[in-house]
C-alpha atoms as a PDB file:
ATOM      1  CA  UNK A   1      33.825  64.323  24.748  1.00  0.00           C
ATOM      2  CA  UNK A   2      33.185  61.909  21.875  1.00  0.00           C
ATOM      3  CA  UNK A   3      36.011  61.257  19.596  1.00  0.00           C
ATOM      4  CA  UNK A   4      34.580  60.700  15.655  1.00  0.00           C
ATOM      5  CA  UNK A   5      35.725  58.399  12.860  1.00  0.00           C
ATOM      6  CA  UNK A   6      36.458  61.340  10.982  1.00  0.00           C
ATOM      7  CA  UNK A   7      38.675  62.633  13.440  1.00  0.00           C
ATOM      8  CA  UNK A   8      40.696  59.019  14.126  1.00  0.00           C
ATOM      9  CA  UNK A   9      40.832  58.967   9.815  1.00  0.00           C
ATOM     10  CA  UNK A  10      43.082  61.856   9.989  1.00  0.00           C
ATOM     11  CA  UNK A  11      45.040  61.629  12.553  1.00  0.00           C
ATOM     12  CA  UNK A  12      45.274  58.139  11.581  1.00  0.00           C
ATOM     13  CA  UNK A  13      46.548  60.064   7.706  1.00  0.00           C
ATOM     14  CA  UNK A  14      48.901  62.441   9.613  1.00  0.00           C
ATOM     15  CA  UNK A  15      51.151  60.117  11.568  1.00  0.00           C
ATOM     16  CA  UNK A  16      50.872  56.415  10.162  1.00  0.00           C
ATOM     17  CA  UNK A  17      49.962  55.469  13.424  1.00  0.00           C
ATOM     18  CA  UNK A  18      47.519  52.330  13.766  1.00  0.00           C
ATOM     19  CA  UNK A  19      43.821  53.211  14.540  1.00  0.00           C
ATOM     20  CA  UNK A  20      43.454  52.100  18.059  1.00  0.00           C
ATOM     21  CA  UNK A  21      46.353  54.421  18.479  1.00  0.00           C
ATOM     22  CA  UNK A  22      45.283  57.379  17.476  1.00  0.00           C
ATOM     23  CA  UNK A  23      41.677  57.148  19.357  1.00  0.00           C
ATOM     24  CA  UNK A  24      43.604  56.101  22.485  1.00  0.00           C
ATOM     25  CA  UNK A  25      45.435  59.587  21.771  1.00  0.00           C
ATOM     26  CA  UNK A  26      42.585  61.788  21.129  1.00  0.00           C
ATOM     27  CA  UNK A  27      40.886  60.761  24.136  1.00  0.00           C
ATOM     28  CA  UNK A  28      44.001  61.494  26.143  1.00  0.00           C
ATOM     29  CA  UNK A  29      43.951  64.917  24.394  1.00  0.00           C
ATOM     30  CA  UNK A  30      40.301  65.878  24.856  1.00  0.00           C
ATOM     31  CA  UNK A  31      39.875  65.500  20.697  1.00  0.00           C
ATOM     32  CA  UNK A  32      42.557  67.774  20.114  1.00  0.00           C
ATOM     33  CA  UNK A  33      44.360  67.172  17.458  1.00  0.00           C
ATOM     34  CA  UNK A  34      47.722  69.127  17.667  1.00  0.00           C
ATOM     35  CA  UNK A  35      47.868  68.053  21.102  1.00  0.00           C
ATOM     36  CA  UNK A  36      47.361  64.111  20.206  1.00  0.00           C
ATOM     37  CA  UNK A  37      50.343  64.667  17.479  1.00  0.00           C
ATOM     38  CA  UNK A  38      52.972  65.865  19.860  1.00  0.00           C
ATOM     39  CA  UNK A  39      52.204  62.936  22.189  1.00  0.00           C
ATOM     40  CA  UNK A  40      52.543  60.337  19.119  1.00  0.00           C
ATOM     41  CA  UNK A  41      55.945  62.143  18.043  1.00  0.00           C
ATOM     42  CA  UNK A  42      56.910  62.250  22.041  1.00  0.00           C
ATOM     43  CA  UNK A  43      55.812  58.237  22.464  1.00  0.00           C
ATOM     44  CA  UNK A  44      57.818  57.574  18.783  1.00  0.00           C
ATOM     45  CA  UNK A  45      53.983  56.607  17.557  1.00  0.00           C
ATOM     46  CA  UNK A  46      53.715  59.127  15.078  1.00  0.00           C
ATOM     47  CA  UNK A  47      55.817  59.049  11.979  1.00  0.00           C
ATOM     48  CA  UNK A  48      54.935  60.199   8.689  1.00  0.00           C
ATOM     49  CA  UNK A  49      53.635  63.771  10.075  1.00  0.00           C
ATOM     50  CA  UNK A  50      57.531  64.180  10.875  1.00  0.00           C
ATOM     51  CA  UNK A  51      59.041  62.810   7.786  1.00  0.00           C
ATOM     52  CA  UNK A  52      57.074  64.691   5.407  1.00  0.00           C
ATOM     53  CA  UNK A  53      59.446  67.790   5.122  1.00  0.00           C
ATOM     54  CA  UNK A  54      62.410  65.089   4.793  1.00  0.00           C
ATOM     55  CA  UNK A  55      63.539  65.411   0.993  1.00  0.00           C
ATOM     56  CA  UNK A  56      62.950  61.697  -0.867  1.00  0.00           C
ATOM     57  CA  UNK A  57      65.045  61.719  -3.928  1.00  0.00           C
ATOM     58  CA  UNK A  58      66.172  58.370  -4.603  1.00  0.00           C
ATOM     59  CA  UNK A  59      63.103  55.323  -5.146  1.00  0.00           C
ATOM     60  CA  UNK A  60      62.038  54.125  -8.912  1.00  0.00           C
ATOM     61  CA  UNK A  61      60.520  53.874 -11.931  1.00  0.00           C
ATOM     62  CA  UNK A  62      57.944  51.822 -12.891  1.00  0.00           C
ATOM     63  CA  UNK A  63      55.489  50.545 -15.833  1.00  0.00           C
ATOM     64  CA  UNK A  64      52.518  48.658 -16.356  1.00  0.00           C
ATOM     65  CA  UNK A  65      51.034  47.694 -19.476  1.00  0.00           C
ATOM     66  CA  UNK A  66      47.656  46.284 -20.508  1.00  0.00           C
ATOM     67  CA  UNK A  67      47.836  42.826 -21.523  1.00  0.00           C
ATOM     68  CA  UNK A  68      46.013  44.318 -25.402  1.00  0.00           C
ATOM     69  CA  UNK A  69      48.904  46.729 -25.684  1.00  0.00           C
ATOM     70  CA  UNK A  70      46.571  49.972 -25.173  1.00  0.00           C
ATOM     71  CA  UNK A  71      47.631  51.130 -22.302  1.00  0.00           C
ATOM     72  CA  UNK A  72      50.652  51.922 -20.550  1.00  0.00           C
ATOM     73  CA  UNK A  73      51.158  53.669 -16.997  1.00  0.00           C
ATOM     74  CA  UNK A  74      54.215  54.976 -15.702  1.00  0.00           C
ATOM     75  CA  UNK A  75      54.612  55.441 -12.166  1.00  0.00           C
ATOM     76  CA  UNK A  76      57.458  57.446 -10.043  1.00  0.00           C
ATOM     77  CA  UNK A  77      57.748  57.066  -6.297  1.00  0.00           C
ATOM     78  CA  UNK A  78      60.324  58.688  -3.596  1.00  0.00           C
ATOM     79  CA  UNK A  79      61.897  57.422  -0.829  1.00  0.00           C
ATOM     80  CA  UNK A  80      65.314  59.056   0.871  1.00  0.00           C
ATOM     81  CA  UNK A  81      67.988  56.111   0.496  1.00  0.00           C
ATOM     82  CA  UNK A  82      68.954  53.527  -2.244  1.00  0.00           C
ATOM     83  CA  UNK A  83      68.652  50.976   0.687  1.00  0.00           C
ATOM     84  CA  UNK A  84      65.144  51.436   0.924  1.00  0.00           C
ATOM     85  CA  UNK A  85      64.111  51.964  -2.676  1.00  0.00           C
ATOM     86  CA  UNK A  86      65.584  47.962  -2.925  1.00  0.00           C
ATOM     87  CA  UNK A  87      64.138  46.756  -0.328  1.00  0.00           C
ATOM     88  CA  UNK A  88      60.793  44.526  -0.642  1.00  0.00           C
ATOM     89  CA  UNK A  89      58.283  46.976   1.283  1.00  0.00           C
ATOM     90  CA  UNK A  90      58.900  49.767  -1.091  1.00  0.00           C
ATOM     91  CA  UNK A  91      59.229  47.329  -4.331  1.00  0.00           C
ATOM     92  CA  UNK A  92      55.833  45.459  -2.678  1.00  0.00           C
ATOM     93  CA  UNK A  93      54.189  49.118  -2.550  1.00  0.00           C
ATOM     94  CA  UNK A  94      55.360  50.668  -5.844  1.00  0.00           C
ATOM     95  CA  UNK A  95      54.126  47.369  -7.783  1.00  0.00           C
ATOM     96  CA  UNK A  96      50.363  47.471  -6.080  1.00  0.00           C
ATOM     97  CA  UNK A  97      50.500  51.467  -6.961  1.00  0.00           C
ATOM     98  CA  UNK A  98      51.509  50.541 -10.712  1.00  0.00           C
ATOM     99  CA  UNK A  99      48.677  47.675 -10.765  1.00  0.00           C
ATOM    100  CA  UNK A 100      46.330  50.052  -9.340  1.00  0.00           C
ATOM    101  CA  UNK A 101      46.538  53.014 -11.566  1.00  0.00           C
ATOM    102  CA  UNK A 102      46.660  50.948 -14.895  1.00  0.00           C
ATOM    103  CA  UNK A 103      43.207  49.468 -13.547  1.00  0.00           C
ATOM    104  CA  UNK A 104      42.007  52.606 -12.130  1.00  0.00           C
ATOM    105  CA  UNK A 105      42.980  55.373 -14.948  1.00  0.00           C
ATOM    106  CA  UNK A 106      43.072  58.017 -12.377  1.00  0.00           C
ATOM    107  CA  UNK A 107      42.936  61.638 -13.942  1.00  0.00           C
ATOM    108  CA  UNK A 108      44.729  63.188 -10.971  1.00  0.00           C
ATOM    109  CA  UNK A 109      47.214  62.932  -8.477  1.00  0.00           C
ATOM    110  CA  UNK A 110      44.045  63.125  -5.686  1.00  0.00           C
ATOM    111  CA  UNK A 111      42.348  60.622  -7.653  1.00  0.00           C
ATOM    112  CA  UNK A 112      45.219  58.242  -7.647  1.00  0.00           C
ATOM    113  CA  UNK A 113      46.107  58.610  -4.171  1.00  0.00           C
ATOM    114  CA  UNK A 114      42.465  57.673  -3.447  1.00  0.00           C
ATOM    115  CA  UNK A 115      42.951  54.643  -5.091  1.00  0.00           C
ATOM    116  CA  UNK A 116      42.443  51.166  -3.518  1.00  0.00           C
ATOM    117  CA  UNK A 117      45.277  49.004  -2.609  1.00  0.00           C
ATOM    118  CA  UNK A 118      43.106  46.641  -0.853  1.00  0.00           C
ATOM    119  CA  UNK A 119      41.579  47.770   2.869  1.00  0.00           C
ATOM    120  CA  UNK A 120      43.099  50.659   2.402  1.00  0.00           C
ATOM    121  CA  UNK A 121      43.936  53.982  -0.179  1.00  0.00           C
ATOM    122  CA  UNK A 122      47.630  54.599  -1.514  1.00  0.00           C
ATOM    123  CA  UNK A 123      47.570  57.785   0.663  1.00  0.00           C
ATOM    124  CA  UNK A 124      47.077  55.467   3.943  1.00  0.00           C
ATOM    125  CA  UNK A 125      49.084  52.803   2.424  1.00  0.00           C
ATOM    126  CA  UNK A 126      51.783  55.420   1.615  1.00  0.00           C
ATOM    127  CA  UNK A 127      51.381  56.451   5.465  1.00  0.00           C
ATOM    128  CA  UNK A 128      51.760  53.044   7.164  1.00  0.00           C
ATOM    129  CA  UNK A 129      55.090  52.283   4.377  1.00  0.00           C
ATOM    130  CA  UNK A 130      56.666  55.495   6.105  1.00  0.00           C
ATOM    131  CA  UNK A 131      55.723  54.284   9.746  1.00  0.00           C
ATOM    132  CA  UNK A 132      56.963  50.824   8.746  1.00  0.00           C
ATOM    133  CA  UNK A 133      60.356  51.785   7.239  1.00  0.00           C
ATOM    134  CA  UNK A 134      61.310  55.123   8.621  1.00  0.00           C
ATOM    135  CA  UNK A 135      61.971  56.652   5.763  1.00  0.00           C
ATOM    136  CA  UNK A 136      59.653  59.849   3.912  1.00  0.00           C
ATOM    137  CA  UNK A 137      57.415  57.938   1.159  1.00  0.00           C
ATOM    138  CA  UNK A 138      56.319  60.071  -2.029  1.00  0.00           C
ATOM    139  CA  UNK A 139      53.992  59.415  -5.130  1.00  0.00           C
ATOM    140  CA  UNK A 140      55.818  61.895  -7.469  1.00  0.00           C
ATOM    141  CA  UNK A 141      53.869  61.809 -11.010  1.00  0.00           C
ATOM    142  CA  UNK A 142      52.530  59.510 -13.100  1.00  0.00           C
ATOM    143  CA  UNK A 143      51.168  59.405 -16.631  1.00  0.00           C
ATOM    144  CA  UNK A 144      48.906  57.054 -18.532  1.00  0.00           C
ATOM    145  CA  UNK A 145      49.400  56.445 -22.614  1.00  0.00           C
ATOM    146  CA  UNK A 146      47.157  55.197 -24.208  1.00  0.00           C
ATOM    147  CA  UNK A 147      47.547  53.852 -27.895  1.00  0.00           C
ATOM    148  CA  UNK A 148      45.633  52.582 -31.197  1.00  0.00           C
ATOM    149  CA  UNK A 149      49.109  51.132 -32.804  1.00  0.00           C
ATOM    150  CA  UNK A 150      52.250  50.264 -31.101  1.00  0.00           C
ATOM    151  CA  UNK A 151      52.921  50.676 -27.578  1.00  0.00           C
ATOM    152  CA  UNK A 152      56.429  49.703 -25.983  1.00  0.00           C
ATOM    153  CA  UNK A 153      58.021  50.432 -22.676  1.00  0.00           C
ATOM    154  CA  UNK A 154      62.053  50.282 -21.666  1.00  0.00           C
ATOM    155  CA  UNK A 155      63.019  50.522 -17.771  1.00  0.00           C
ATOM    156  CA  UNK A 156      66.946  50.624 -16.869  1.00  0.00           C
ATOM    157  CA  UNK A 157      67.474  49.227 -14.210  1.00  0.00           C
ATOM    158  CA  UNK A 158      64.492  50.566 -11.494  1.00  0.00           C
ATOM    159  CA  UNK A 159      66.188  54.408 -11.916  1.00  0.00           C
ATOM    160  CA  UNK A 160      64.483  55.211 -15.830  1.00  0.00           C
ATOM    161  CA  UNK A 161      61.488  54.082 -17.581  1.00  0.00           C
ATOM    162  CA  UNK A 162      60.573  55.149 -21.188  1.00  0.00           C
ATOM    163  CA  UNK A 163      56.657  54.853 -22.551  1.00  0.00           C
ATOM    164  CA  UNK A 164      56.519  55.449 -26.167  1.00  0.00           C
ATOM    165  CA  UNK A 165      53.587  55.487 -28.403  1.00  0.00           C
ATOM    166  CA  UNK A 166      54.006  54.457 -32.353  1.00  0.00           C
ATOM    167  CA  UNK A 167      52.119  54.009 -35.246  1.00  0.00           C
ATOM    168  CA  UNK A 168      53.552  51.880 -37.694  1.00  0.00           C
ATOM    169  CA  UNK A 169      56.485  49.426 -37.211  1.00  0.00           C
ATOM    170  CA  UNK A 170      56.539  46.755 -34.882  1.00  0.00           C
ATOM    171  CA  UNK A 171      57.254  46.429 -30.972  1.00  0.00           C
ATOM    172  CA  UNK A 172      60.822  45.785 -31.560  1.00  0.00           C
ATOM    173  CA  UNK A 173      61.371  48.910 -33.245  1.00  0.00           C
ATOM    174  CA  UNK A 174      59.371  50.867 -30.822  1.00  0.00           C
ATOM    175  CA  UNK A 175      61.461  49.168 -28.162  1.00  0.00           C
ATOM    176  CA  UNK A 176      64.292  50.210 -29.395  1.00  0.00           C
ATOM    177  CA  UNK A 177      62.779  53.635 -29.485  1.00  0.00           C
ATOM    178  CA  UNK A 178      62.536  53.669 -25.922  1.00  0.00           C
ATOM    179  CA  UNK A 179      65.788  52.429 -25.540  1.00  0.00           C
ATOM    180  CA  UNK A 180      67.299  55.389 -27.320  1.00  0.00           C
ATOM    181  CA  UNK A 181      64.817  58.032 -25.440  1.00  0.00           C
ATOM    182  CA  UNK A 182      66.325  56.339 -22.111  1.00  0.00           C
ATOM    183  CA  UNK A 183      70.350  56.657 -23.176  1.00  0.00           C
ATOM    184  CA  UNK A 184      69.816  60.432 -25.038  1.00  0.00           C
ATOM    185  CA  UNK A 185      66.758  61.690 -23.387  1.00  0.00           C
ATOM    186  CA  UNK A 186      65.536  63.663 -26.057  1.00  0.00           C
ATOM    187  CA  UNK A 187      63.089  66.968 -25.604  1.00  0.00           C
ATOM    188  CA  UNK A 188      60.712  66.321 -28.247  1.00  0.00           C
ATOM    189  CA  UNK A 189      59.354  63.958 -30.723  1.00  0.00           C
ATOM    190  CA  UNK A 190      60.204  66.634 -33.566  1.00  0.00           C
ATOM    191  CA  UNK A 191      60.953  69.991 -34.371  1.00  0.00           C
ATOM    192  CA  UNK A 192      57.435  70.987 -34.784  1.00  0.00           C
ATOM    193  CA  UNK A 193      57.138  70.163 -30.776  1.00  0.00           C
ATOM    194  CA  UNK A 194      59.579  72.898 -29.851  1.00  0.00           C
ATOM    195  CA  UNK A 195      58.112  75.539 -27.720  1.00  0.00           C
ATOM    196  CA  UNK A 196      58.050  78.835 -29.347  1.00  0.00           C
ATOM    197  CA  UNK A 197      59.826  80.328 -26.237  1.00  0.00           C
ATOM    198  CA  UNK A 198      62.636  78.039 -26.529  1.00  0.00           C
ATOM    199  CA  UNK A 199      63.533  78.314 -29.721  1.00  0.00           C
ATOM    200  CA  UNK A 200      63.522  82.122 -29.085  1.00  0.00           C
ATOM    201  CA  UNK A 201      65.195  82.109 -26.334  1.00  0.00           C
ATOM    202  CA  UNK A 202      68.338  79.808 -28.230  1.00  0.00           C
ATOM    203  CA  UNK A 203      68.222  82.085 -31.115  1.00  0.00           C
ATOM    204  CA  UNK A 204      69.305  85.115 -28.528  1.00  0.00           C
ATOM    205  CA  UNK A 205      71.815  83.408 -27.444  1.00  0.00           C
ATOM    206  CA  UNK A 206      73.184  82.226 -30.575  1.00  0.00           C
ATOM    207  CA  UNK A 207      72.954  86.113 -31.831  1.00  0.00           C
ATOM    208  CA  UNK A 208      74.728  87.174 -28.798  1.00  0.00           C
ATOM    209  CA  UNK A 209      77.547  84.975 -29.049  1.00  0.00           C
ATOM    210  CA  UNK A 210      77.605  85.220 -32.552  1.00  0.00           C
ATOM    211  CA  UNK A 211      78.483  88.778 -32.629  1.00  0.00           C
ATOM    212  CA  UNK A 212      80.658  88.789 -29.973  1.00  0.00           C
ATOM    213  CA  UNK A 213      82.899  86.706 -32.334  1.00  0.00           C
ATOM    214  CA  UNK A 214      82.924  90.313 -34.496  1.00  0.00           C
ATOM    215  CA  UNK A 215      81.193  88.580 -37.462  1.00  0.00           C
ATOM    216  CA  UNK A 216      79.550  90.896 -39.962  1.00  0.00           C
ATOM    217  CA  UNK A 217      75.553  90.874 -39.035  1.00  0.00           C
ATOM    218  CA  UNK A 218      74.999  88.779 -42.427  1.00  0.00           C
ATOM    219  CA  UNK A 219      77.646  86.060 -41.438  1.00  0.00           C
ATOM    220  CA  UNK A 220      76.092  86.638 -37.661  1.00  0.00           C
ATOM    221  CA  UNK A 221      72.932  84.829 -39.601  1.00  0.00           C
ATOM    222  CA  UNK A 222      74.216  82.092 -41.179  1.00  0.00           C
ATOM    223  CA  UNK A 223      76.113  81.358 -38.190  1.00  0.00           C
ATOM    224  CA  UNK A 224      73.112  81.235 -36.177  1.00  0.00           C
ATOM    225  CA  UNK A 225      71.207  79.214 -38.679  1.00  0.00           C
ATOM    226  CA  UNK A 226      73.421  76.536 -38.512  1.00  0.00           C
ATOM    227  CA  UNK A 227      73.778  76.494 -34.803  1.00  0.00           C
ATOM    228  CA  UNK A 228      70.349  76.113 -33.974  1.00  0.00           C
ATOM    229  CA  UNK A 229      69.743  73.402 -36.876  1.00  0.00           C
ATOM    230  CA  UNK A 230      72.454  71.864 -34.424  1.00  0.00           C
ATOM    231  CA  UNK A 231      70.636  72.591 -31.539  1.00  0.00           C
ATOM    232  CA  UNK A 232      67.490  71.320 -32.699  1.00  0.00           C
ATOM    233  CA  UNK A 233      68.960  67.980 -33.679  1.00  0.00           C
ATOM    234  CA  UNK A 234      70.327  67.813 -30.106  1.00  0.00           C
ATOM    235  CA  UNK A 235      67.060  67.985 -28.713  1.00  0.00           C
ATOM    236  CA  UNK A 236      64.472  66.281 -30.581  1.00  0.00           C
ATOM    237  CA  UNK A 237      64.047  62.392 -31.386  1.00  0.00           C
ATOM    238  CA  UNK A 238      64.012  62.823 -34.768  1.00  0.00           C
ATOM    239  CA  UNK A 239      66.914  64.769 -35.015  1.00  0.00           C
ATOM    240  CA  UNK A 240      68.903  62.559 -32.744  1.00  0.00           C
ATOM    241  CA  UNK A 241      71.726  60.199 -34.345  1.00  0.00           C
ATOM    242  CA  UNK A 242      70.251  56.523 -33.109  1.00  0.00           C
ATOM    243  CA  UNK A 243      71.929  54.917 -30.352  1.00  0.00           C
ATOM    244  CA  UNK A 244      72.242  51.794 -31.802  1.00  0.00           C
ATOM    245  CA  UNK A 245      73.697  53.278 -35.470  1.00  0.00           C
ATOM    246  CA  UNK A 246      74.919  56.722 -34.895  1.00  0.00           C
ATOM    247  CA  UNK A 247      75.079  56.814 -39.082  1.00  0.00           C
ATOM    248  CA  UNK A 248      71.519  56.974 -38.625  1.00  0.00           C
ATOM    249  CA  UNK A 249      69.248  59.692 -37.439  1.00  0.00           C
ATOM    250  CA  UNK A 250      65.886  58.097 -35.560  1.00  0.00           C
ATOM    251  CA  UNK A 251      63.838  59.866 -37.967  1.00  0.00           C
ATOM    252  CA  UNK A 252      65.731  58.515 -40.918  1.00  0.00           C
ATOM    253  CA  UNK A 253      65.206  54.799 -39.025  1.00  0.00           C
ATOM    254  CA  UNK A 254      61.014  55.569 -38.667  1.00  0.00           C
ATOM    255  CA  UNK A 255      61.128  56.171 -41.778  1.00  0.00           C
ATOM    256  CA  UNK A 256      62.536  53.361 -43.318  1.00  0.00           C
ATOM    257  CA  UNK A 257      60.270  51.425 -41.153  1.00  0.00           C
ATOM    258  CA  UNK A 258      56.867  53.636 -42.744  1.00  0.00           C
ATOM    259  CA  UNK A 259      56.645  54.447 -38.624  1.00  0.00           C
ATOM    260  CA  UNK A 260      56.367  57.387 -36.491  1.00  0.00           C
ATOM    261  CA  UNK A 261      56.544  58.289 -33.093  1.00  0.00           C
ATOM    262  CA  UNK A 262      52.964  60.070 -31.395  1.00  0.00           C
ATOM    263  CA  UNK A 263      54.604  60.389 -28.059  1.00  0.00           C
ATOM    264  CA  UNK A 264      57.081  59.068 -25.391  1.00  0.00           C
ATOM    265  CA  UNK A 265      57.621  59.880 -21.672  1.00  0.00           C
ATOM    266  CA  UNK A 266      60.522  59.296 -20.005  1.00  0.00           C
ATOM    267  CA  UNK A 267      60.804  59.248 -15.911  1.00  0.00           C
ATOM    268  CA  UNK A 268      64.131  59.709 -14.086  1.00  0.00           C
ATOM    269  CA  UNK A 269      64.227  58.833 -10.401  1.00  0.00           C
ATOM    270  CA  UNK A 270      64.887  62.105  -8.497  1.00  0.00           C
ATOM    271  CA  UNK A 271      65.401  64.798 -11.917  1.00  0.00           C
ATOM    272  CA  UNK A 272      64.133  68.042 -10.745  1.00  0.00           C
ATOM    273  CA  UNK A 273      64.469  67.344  -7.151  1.00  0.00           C
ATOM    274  CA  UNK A 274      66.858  69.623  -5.171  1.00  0.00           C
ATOM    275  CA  UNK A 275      69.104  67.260  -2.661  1.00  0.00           C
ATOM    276  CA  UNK A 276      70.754  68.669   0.004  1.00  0.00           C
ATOM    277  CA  UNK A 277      74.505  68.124   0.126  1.00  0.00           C
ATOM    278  CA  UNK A 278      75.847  66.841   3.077  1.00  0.00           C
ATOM    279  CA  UNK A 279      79.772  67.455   3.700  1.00  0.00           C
ATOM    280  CA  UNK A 280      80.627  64.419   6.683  1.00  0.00           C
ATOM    281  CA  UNK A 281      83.792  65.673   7.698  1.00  0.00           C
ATOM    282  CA  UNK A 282      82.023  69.499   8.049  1.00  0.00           C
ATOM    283  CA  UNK A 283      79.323  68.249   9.767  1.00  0.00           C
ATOM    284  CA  UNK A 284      81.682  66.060  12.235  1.00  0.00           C
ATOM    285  CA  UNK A 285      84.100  69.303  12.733  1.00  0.00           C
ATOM    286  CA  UNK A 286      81.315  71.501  13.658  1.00  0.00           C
ATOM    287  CA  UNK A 287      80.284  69.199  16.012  1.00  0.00           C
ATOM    288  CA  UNK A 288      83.508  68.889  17.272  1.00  0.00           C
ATOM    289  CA  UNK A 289      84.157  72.626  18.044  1.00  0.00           C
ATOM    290  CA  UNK A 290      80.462  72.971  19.117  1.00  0.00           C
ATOM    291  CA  UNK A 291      81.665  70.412  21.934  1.00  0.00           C
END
C-alpha cells in the first residue's frame, strides 16, 4: 500500500525520528501506525513518543523584548535535569522559541507551537531536541505584554524572569520593580486585584482562629481586621515593604516616583509541577531484596 506525507508527518511528530525513518517503518508495517512505533522504540529510533509521560521540571526562563520597548514575551520551557537545561541544545532551542514568539505574537499555545523555527515548527523542533538529548522537552506557558509606557524585564539567573508593565517613572525604577516581584513574588499589583474568593476564604480563617482564642465576637472583629490588612500587605505589590528599603512600601516608592504598576508576570522554572521523589538508598534496597 502507499504510505502518505501525512502519515510520515506524524509519525515523524510522535517519535522524533528522521523522515526517511519513519517511511522506511511504515512500509515495514503495512501503514500501520502503532505497529511502526513499537518497531522505532524496539530499534531505539523512536524517542519522544516514550519520553512524553517522563515529568520535566527543571529547564528556564526566558524574555524577549522589542527593540521600541512595547513588547515583552516571556517564555518557560521543561526539560528533566539541570544538566540539560545548561547545556547549548536546550539554551540554542529556548532562545529561537523566545525570538519566535516575540515576532510571531501567537494567541495560543497551538499557535505557538506552530510557529517557525526555520524548516521546521517548535512542535517538530521540540521533537528532534528530545531525540537529540534524551531527555522529555516541554513548552510550558508563555505570555506576551505589551505596553504604551515603561516596560522592564529581570531574569535570575535562567530559573525566574519578571515582565512588568509601568506607566510613569523610568526603566530603572521599573527594573527594580521586577527585581522586587522576583525576590517577594507578590500575588497582585494591589488590593483591588484580590479575588473575591480569596479574600473570603482568609477572612474564615481568620474568624475561626480568632475565636478559638475565646475573644469576645467584637474583639473577634478587630482582630480579624487587622490580620487580613496584614495579609493583604503580604500579598500584593503595593503592600509589600521594597526589597531594596524595607522602610518603604512599593506603593509608597511609585508614588514618589508619580508611577504605577499595570501589570507584572513572574515565571518560576518548575512551580506547580509535581516531582516525583526518588529515595536512592530505597530504591537500591528494594532491588537488593528483589534479587
Amino acid at each position: 500500500m502507499g504510505i502518505t506525507a501525512a502519515q510520515v508527518k506524524e509519525l515523524r511528530e510522535r517519535t522524533g525520528a528522521g523522515m526517511m525513518e519513519c517511511k522506511k517503518a511504515l512500509v515495514e508495517s503495512g501503514g500501520d501506525m502503532e505497529a511502526a512505533i513499537e518497531a522505532m522504540r524496539k530499534s531505539g529510533l523512536a524517542k519522544a513518543d516514550k519520553k512524553a509521560g517522563r515529568v520535566a521540571a527543571e529547564g528556564a526562563v526566558v524574555v524577549r523584548q522589542s527593540a521600541d520597548n512595547q513588547f515583552a514575551a516571556i517564555i518557560e520551557i521543561n526539560c528533566e535535569t539541570d544538566f540539560v537545561s545548561g547545556g547549548d541544545d536546550f539554551r540554542g532551542f529556548i532562545d529561537a522559541v523566545a525570538d519566535a514568539v516575540l515576532a510571531g505574537k501567537p494567541d495560543s499555545m497551538d499557535a505557538l507551537n506552530a510557529l517557525s523555527l526555520g524548516s521546521q515548527s517548535i512542535e517538530e523542533a521540540r521533537r528532534s531536541l528530545i531525540a537529540r538529548i534524551g531527555e522529555n522537552v516541554q513548552v510550558r506557558r508563555f505570555e506576551l505584554i505589551e505596553s504604551a509606557g515603561v516596560l522592564a524585564s529581570y531574569l535570575h539567573g535562567i530559573r525566574i524572569g519578571v515582565v512588568v508593565s509601568a506607566e510613569g517613572g523610568d526603566a530603572g525604577l521599573a527594573r527594580d520593580i521586577a527585581m522586587h516581584v522576583a525576590a517577594i513574588s507578590p500575588q497582585c499589583v494591589s488590593e483591588a486585584e484580590v479575588p473575591a474568593e480569596t479574600l473570603a476564604r482568609e477572612r474564615e480563617i481568620l474568624v475561626a482562629q480568632a475565636r478559638t482564642e475565646g475573644k469576645p465576637e467584637e474583639i473577634v472583629e478587630k482582630m480579624v481586621a487587622g490580620r487580613m490588612r496584614k495579609f493583604l500587605a503580604e500579598i500584593t505589590l503595593t503592600g509589600q515593604p521594597f526589597v531594596k528599603d524595607p522602610e518603604l512600601t512599593v506603593g509608597k516608592l511609585l508614588e514618589q516616583n508619580q508611577a504605577a504598576v499595570k501589570r507584572f508576570v513572574r515565571f518560576e522554572v518548575g512551580e506547580g509541577i509535581d516531582k516525583v521523589e526518588e529515595n536512592f538508598a530505597d530504591e537500591v534496597m528494594a532491588q537488593v531484596k528483589g534479587g
